[in-house]
C-alpha atoms as a PDB file:
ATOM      1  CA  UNK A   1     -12.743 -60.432  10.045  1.00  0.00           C
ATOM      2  CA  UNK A   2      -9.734 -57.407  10.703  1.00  0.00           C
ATOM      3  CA  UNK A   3     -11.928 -56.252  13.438  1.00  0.00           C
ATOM      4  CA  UNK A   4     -13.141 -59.496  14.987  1.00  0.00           C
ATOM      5  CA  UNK A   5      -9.270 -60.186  15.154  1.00  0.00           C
ATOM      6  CA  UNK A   6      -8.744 -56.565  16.317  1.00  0.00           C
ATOM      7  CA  UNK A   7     -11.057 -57.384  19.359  1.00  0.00           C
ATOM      8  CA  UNK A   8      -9.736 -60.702  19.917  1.00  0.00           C
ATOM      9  CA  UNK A   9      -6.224 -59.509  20.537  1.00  0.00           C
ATOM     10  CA  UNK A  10      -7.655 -56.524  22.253  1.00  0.00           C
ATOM     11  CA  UNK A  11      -9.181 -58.857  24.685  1.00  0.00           C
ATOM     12  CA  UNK A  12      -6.770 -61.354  25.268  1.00  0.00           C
ATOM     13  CA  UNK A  13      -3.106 -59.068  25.411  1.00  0.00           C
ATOM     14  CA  UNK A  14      -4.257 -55.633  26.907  1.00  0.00           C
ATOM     15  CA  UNK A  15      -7.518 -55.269  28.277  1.00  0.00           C
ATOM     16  CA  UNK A  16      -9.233 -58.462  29.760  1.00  0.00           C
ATOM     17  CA  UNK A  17     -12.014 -56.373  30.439  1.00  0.00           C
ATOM     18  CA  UNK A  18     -12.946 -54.938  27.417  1.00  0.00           C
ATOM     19  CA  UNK A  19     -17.355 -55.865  27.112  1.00  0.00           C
ATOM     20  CA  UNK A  20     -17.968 -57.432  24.473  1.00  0.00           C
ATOM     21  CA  UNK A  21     -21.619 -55.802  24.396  1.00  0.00           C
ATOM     22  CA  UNK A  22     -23.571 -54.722  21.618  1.00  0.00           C
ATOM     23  CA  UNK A  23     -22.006 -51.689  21.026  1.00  0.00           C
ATOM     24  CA  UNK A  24     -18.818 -53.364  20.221  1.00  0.00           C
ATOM     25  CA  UNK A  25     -19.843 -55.814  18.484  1.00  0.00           C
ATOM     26  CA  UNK A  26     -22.021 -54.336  16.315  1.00  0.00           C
ATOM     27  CA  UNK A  27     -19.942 -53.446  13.073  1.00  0.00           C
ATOM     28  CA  UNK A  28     -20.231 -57.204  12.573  1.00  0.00           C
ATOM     29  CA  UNK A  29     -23.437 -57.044  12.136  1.00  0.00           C
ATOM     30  CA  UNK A  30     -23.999 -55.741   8.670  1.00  0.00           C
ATOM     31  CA  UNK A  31     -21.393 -58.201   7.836  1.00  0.00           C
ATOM     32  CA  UNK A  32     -23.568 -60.840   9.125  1.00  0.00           C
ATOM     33  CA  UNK A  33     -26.491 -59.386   7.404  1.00  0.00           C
ATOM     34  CA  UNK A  34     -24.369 -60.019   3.831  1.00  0.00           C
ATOM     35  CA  UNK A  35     -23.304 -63.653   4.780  1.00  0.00           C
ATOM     36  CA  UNK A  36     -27.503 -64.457   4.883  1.00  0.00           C
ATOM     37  CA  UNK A  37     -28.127 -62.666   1.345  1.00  0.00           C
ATOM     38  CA  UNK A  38     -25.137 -64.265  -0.131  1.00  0.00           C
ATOM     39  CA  UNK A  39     -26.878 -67.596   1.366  1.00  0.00           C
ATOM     40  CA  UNK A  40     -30.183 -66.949   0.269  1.00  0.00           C
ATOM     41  CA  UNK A  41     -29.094 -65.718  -3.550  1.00  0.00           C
ATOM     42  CA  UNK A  42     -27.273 -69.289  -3.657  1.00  0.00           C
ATOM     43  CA  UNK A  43     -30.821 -70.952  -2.631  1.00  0.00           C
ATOM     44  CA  UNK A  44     -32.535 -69.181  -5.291  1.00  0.00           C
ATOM     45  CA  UNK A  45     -29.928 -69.217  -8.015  1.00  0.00           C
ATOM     46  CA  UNK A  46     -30.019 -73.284  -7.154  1.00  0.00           C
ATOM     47  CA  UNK A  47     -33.380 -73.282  -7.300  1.00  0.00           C
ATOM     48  CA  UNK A  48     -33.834 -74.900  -3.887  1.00  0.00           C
ATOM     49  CA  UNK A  49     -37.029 -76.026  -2.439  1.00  0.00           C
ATOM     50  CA  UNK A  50     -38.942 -73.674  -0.403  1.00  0.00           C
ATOM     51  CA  UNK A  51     -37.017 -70.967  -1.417  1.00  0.00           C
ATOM     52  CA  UNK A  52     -39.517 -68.204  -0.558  1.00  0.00           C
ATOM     53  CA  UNK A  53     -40.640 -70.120   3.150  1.00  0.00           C
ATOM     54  CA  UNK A  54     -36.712 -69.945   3.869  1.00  0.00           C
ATOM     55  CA  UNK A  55     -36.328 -66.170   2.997  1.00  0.00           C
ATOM     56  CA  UNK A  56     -39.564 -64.825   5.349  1.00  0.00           C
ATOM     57  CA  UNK A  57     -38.535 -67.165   7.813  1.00  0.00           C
ATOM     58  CA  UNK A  58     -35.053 -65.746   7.981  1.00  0.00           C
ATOM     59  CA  UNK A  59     -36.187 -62.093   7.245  1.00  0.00           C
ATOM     60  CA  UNK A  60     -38.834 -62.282  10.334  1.00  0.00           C
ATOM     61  CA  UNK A  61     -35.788 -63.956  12.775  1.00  0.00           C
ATOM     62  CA  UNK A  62     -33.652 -60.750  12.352  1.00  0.00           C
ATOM     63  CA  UNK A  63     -36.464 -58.343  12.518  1.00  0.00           C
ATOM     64  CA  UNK A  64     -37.315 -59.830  15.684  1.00  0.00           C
ATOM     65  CA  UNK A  65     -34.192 -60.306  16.955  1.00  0.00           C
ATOM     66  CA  UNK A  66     -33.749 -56.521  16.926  1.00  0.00           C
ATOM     67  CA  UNK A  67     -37.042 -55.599  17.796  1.00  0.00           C
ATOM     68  CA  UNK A  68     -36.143 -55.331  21.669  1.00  0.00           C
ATOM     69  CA  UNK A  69     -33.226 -53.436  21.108  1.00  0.00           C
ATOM     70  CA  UNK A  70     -35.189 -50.809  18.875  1.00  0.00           C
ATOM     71  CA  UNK A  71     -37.863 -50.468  21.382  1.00  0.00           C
ATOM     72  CA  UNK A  72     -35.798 -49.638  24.115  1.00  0.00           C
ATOM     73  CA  UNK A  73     -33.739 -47.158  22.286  1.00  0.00           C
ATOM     74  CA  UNK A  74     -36.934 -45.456  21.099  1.00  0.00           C
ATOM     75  CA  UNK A  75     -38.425 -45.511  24.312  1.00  0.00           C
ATOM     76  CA  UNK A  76     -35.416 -44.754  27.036  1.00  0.00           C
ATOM     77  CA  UNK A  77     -32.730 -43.908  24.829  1.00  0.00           C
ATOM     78  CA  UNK A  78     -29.426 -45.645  24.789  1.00  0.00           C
ATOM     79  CA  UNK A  79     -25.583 -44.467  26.219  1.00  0.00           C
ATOM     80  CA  UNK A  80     -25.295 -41.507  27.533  1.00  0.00           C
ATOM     81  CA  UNK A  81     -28.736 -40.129  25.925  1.00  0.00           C
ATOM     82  CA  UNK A  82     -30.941 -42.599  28.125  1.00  0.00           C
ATOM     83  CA  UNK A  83     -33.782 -41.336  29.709  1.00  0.00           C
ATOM     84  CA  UNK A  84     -32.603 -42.008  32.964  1.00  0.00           C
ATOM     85  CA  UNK A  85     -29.977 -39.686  32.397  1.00  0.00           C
ATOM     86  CA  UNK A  86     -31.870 -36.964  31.104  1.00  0.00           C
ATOM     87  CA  UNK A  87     -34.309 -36.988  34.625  1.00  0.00           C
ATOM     88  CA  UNK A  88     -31.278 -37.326  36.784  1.00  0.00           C
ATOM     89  CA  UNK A  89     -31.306 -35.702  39.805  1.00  0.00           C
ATOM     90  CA  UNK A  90     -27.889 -35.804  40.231  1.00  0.00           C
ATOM     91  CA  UNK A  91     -26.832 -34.055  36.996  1.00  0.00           C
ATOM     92  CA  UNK A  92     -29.716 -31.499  37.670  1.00  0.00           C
ATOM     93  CA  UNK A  93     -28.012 -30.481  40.948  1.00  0.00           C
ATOM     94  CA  UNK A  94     -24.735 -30.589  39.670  1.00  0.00           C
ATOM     95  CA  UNK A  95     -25.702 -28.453  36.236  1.00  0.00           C
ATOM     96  CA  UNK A  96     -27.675 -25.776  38.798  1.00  0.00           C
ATOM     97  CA  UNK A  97     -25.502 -25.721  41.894  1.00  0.00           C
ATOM     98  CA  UNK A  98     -21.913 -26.796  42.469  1.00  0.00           C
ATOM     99  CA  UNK A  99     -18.541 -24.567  41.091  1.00  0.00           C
ATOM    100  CA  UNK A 100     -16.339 -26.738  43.006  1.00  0.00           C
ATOM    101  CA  UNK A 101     -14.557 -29.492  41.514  1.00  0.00           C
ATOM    102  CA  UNK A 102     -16.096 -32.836  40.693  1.00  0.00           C
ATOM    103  CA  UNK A 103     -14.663 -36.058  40.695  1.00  0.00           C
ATOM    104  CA  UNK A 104     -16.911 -38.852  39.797  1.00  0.00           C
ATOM    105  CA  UNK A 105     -17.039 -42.679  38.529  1.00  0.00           C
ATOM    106  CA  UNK A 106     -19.072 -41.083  34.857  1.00  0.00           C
ATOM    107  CA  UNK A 107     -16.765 -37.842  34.287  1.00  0.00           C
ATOM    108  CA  UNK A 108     -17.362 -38.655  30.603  1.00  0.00           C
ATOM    109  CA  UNK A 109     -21.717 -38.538  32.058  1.00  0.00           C
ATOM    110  CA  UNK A 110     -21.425 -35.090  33.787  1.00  0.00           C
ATOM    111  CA  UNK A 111     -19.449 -33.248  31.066  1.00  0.00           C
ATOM    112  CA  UNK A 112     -21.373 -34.321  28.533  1.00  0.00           C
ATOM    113  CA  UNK A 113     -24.744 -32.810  30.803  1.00  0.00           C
ATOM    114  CA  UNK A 114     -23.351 -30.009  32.619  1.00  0.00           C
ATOM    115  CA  UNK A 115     -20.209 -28.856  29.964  1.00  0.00           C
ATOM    116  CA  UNK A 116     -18.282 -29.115  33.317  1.00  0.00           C
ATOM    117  CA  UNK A 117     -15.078 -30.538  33.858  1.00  0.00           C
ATOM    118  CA  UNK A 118     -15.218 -33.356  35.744  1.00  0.00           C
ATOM    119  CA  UNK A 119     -11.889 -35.354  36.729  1.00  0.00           C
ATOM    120  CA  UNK A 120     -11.836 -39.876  37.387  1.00  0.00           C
ATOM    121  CA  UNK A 121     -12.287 -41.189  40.711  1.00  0.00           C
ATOM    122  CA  UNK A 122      -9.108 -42.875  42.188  1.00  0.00           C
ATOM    123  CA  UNK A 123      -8.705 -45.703  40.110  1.00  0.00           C
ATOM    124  CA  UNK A 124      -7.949 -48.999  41.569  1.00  0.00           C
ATOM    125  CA  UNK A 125      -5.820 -50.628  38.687  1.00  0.00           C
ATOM    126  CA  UNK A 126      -4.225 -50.020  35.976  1.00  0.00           C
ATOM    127  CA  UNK A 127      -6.856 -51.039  32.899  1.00  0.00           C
ATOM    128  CA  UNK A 128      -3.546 -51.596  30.238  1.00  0.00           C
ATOM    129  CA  UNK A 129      -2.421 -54.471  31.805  1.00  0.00           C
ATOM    130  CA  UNK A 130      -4.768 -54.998  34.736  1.00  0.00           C
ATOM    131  CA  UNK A 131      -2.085 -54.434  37.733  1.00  0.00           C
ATOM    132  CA  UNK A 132      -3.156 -52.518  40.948  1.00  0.00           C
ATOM    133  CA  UNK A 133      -2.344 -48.513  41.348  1.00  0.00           C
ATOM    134  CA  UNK A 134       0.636 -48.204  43.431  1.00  0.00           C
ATOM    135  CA  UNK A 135      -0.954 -44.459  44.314  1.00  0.00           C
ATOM    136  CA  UNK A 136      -4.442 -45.257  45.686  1.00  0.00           C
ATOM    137  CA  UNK A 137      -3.909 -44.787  48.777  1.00  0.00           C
ATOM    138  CA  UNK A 138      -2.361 -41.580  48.461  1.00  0.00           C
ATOM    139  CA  UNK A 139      -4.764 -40.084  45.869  1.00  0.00           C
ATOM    140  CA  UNK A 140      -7.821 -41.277  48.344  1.00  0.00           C
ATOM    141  CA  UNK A 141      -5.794 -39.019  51.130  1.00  0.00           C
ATOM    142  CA  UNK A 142      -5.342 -36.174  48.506  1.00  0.00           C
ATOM    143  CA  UNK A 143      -9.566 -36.329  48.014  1.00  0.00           C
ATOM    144  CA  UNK A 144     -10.031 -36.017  51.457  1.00  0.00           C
ATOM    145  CA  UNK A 145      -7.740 -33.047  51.829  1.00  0.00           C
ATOM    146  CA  UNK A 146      -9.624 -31.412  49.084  1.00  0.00           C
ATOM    147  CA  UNK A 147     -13.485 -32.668  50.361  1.00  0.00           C
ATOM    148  CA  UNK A 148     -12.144 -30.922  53.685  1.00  0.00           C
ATOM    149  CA  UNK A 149     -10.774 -28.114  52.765  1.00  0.00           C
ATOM    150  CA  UNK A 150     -14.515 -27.724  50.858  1.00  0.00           C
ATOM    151  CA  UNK A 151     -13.063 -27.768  47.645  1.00  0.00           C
ATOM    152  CA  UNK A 152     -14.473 -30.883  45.973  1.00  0.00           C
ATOM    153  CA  UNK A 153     -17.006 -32.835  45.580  1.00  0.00           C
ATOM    154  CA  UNK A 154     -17.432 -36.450  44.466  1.00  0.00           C
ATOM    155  CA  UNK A 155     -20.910 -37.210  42.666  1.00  0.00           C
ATOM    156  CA  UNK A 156     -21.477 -41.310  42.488  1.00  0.00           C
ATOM    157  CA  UNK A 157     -24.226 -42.302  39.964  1.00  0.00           C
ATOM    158  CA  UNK A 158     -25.053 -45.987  40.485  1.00  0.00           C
ATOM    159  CA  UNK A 159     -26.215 -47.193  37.259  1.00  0.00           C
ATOM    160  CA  UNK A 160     -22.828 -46.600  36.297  1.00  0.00           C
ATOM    161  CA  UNK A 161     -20.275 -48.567  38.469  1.00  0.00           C
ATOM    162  CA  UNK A 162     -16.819 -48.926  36.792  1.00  0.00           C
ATOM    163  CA  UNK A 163     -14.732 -51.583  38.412  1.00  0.00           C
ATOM    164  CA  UNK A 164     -11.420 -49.925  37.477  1.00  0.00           C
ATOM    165  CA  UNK A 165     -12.098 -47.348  40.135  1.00  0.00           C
ATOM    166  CA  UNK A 166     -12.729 -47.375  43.685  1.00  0.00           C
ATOM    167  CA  UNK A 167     -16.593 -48.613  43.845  1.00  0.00           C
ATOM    168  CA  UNK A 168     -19.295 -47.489  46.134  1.00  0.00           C
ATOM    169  CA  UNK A 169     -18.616 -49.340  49.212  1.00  0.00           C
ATOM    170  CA  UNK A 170     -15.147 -48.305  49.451  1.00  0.00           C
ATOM    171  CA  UNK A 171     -16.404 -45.044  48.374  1.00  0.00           C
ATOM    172  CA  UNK A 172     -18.666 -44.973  51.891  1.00  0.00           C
ATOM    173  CA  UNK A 173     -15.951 -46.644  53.880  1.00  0.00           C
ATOM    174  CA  UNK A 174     -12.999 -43.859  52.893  1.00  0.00           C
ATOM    175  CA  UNK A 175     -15.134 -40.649  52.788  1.00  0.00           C
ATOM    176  CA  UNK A 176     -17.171 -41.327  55.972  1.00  0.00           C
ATOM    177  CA  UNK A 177     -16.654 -39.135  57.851  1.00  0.00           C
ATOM    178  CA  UNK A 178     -18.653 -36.410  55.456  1.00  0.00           C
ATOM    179  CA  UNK A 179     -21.712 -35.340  54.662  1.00  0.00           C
ATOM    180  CA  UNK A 180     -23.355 -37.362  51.809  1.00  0.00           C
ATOM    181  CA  UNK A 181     -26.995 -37.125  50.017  1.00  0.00           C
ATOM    182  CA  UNK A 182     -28.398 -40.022  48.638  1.00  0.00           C
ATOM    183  CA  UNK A 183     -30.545 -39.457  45.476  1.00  0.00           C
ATOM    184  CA  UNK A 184     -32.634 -41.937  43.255  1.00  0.00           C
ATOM    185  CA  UNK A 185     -29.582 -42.232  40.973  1.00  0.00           C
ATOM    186  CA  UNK A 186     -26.872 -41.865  43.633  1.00  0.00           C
ATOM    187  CA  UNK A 187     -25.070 -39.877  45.757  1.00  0.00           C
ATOM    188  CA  UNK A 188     -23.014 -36.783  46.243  1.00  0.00           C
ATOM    189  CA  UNK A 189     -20.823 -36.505  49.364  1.00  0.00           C
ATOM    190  CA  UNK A 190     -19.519 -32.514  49.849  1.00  0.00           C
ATOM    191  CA  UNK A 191     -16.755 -31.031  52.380  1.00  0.00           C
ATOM    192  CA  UNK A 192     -17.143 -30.472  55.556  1.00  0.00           C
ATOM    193  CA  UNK A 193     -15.718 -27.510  57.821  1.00  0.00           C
ATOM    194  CA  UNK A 194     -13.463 -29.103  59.900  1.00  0.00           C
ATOM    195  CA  UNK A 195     -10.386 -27.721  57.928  1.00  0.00           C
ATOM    196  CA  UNK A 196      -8.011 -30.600  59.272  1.00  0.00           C
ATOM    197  CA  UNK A 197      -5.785 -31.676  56.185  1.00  0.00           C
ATOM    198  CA  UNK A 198      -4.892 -35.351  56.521  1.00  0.00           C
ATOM    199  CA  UNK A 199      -0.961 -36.521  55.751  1.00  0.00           C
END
């Protein structure tokens, strides 16, 4: 109940959006789980009719409920420890080639593949209380400086858009200008040589 509440509050004060997915909500679970025993030791401790029918009937609802959910974990993994991830060809590059610095939308992604230190896209608001970054504009500027000056590179993976930073389009739109390689899970756009800084 603390936690539901937790969430709740969570949701509706700091961080509209906060997913309620799965992953959050599953310390309720188990909690859930107890409600149906409790439930089912009243029936039989009432000695209610079809007692037994009741009990395999909900026993075979929350096996199957769950059934997807174990399948996919077992066969693609879940987080950051899905397959996908694993056969990325963007991680494989970036684990093999680049020293320079990365910034990407899934820093939390590449460090946890590579052991690199990887630094946040320009975000676009502020998550605590949802208003826009007063600094965009001039953190996009300081990216370019550093993509020109060839010391940076941003890697994009797809599967992972986070609307808090600046998404792919605008991505495309602000970094135009240089060279970018589209992979199956992404992109990575490097420096060019030009050398011109922008103010």
């Amino acid at each position: 109940v603390y936690y539901y509440c937790f969430l709740l509050i969570s949701v509706s004060f700091f961080d509209a959006f906060t997913p309620l997915d799965s992953r959050l909500l599953c310390p309720i679970y188990p909690f859930i789980l107890v409600l149906l025993a409790i439930v089912l030791s009243y029936i039989h401790t009432t000695k209610q009719p079809y007692y037994n029918t009741i009990t395999a009937l909900v026993s075979f609802l929350v096996m199957f409920s769950a059934f997807p959910i174990w399948q996919e974990h077992y066969t693609e993994g879940a987080g950051l420890t899905a397959k996908a991830y694993k056969n990325s060809e963007i991680l494989t590059y970036l684990k093999r080639n680049t020293t320079k610095s990365i910034y990407s939308n899934a820093d939390d992604l590449i460090t946890f593949y590579t052991g690199k230190t990887v630094k946040e896209l320009p975000r676009n608001r502020n998550t605590f209380n949802n208003t826009p970054n007063p600094n965009l504009a001039e953190e996009i500027t300081d990216l370019q400086n550093k993509l020109t000056q060839n010391t940076a590179i941003i890697a994009y993976i797809a599967t992972l858009p986070r609307d808090f930073m600046i998404m792919e389009t605008e991505i495309k739109n602000k970094f135009k200008d240089y060279p970018i390689t589209y992979y199956k899970d992404g992109f990575i756009i490097k420096g060019n040589t030009t050398n011109k800084v922008l103010n």
